[in-house]
Protein backbone atom coordinates (compact mmCIF):
# COMPACT_ATOMS: atom_id res chain seq x y z
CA UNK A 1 6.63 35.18 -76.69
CA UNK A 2 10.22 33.69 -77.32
CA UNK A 3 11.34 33.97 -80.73
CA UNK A 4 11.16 31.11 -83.32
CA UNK A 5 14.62 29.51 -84.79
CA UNK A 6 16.29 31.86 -87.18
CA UNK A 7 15.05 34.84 -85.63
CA UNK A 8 17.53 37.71 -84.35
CA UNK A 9 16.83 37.07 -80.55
CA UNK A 10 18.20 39.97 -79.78
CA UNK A 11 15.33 42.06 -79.10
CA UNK A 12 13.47 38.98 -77.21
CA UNK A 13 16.70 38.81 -74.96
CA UNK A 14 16.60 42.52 -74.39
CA UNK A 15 12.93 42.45 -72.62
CA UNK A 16 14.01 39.58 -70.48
CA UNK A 17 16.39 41.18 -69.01
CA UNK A 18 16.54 42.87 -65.45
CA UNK A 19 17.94 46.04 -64.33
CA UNK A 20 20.71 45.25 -61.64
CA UNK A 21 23.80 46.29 -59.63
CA UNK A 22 26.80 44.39 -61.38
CA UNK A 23 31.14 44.36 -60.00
CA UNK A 24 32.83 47.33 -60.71
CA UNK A 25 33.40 51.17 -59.66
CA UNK A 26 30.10 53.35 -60.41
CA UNK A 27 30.35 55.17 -63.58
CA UNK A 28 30.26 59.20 -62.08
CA UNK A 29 26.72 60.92 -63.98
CA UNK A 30 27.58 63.67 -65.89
CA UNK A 31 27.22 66.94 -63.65
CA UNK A 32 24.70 68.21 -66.01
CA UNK A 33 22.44 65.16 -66.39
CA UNK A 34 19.27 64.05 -65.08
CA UNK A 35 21.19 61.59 -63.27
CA UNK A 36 23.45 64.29 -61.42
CA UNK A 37 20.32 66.40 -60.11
CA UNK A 38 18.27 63.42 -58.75
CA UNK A 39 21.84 62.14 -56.62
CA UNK A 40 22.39 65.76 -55.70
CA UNK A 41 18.41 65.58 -54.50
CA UNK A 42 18.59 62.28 -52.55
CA UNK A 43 21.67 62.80 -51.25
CA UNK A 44 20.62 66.81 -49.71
CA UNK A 45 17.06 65.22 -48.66
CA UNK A 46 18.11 61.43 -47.54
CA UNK A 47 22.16 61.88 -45.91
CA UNK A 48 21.95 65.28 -45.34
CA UNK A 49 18.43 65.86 -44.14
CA UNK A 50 18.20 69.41 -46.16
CA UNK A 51 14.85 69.98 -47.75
CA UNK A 52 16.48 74.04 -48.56
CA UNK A 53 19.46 71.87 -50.55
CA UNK A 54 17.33 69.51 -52.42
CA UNK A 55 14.22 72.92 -52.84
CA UNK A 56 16.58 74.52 -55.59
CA UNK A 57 16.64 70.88 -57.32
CA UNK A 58 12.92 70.57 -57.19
CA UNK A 59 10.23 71.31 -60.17
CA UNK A 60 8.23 74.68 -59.01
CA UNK A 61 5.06 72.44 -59.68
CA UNK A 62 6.22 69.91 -57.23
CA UNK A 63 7.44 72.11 -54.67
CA UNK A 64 3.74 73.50 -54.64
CA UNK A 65 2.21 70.35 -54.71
CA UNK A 66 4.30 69.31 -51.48
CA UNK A 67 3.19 72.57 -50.02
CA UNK A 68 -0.60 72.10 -50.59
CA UNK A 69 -0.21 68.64 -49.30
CA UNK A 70 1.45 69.96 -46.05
CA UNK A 71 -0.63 72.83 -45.10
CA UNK A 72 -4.13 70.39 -46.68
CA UNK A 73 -2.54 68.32 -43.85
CA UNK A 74 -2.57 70.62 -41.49
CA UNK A 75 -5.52 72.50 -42.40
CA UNK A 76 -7.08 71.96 -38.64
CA UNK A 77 -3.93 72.78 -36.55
CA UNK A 78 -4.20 76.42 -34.91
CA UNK A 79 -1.05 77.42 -37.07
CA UNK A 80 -2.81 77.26 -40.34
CA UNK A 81 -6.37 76.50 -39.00
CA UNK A 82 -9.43 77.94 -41.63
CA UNK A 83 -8.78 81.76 -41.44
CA UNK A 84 -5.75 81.57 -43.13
CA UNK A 85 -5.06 82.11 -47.18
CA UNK A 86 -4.34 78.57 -47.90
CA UNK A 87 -3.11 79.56 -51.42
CA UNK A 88 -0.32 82.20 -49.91
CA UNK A 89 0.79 80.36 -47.34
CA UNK A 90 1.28 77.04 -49.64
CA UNK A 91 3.60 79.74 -52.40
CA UNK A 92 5.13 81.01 -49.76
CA UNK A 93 6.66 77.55 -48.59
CA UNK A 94 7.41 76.15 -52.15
CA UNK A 95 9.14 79.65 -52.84
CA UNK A 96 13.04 78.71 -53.36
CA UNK A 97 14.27 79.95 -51.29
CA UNK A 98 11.33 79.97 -48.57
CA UNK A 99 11.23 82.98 -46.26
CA UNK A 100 7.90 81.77 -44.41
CA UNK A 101 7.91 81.13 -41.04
CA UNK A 102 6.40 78.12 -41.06
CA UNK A 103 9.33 76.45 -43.40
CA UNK A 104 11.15 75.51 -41.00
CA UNK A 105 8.39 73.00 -39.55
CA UNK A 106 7.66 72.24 -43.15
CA UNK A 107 10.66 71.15 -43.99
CA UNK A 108 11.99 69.07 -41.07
CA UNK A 109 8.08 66.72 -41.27
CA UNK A 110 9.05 66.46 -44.77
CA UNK A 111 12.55 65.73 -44.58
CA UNK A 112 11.46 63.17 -41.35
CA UNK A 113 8.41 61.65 -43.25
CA UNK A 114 10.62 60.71 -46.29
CA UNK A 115 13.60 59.28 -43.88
CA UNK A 116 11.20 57.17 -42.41
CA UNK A 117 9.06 55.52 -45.79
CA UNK A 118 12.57 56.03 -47.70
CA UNK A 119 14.87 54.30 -44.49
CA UNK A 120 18.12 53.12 -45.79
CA UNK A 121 17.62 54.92 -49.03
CA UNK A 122 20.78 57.23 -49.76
CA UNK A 123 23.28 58.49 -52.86
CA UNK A 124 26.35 56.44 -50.95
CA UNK A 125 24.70 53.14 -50.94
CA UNK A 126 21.84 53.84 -54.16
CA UNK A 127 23.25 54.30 -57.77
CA UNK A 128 21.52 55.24 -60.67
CA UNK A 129 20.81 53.81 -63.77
CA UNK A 130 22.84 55.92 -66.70
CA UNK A 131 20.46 54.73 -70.02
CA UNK A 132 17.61 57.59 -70.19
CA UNK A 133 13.81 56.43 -69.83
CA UNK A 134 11.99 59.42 -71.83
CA UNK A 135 8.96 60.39 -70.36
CA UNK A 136 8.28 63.37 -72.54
CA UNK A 137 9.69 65.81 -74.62
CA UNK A 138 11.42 67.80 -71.47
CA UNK A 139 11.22 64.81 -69.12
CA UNK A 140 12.90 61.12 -68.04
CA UNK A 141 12.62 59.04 -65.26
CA UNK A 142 16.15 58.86 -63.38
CA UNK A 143 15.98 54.87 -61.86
CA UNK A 144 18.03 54.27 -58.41
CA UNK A 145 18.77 50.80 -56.98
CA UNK A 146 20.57 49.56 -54.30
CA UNK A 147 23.86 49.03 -55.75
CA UNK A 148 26.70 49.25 -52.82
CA UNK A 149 28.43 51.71 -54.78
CA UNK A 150 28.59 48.89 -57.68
CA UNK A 151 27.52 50.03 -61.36
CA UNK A 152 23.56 49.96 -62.16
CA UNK A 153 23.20 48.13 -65.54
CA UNK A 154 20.89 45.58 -67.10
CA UNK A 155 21.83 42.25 -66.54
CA UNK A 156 19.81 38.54 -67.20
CA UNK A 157 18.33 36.78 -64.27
CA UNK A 158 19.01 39.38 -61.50
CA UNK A 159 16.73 41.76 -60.11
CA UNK A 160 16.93 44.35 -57.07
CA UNK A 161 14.34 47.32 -55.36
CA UNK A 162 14.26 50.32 -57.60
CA UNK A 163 13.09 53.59 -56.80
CA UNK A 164 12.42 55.68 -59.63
CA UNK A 165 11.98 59.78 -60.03
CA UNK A 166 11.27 62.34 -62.78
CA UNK A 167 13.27 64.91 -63.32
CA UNK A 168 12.42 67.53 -66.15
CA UNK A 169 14.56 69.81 -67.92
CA UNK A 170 14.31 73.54 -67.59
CA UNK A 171 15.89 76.49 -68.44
CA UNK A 172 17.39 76.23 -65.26
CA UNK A 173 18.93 72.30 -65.94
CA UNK A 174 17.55 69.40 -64.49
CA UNK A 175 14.71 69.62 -61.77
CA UNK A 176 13.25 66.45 -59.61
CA UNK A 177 9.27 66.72 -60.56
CA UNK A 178 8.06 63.50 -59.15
CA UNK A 179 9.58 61.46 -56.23
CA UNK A 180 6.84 58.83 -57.43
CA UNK A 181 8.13 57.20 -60.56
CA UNK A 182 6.17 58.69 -63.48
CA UNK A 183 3.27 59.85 -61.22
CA UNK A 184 2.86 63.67 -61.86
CA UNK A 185 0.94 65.60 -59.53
CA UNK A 186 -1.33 68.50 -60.07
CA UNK A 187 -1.61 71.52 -57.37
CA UNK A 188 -4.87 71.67 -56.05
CA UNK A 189 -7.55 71.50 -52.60
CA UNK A 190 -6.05 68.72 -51.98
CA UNK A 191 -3.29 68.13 -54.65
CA UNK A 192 -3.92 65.52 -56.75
CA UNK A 193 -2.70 62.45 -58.99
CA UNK A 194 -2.79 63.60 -63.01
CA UNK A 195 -4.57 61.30 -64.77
């Protein structure tokens, strides 16, 4: 609803507007922001094609979740198969840093799978957007778009592909804990959406 004359239109103008790459240099995320880890993540995972760079970046919840979704995966393959502890094999792969000797494997089909539903994706050509989106008390959503190393602010009329993580803060700093927007996953046979 647009406002009516007299009214501060302000706040109407505010919702109307789209995020968007506009001129100028990026703006360089402070190191210790939410913005910092998730470029640090995307650009160990997507340029560098490191899942033990990015592991130290990632929420323990989400590193098991990715591990119960791997070995759930390959629950009928001879190297995990049914006589194996599903539960110790999955914390031994999400362990950071993972001495299993399946991490290898792990980590290059989840480094590969990403590449390929994430192509062109990368911290050299992706920018972030610096204005927090609070998801909870210890949580925001760090937003990326396609910015050709331009700033990401909000600007009328324009619009671009976003990709959006969270990241949540720790004692440890800033930790990636959902590469799907404000989707949280639980652990679990098989790991699931929370609802």
């Amino acid at each position: 609803m647009a406002p009516s004359d007299g009214d501060d239109h302000t706040a109407w103008r505010a919702c109307a507007t789209i995020l968007a790459p506009v001129p100028g240099p990026p703006d360089s995320p402070h190191p210790d922001s939410p913005q910092a880890t998730a470029l640090r993540w995307v650009e160990a995972v997507m340029d560098d094609g490191d899942l033990g760079a990015a592991w130290p970046l990632t929420d323990p919840v989400l590193r098991l979740v990715l591990a119960q979704d791997w070995v759930w995966t390959h629950r009928h393959q001879p190297m995990v198969g049914h006589g194996v502890d599903w539960d110790v094999m999955a914390r031994g792969l999400a362990a950071c840093p993972s001495d299993h000797p399946l991490w290898e494997r792990f980590g290059a089909e989840l480094v590969e799978r990403w590449q390929h539903i994430w192509k062109g994706f990368s911290a050299d050509t992706w920018g972030t957007w610096d204005q927090p989106e609070v998801l909870d008390l210890d949580m925001e959503v760090v937003t990326f778009m396609e910015s050709h190393g331009e700033r990401v602010r909000f600007e009328p009329g324009r619009s671009a592909f976003a990709r959006r993580f969270a990241v949540r803060h720790t004692p440890e700093g800033w930790l990636v804990a959902s590469v799907n927007g404000d989707q949280m996953f639980l652990p679990g046979w098989p790991p699931s959406l929370e609802v």
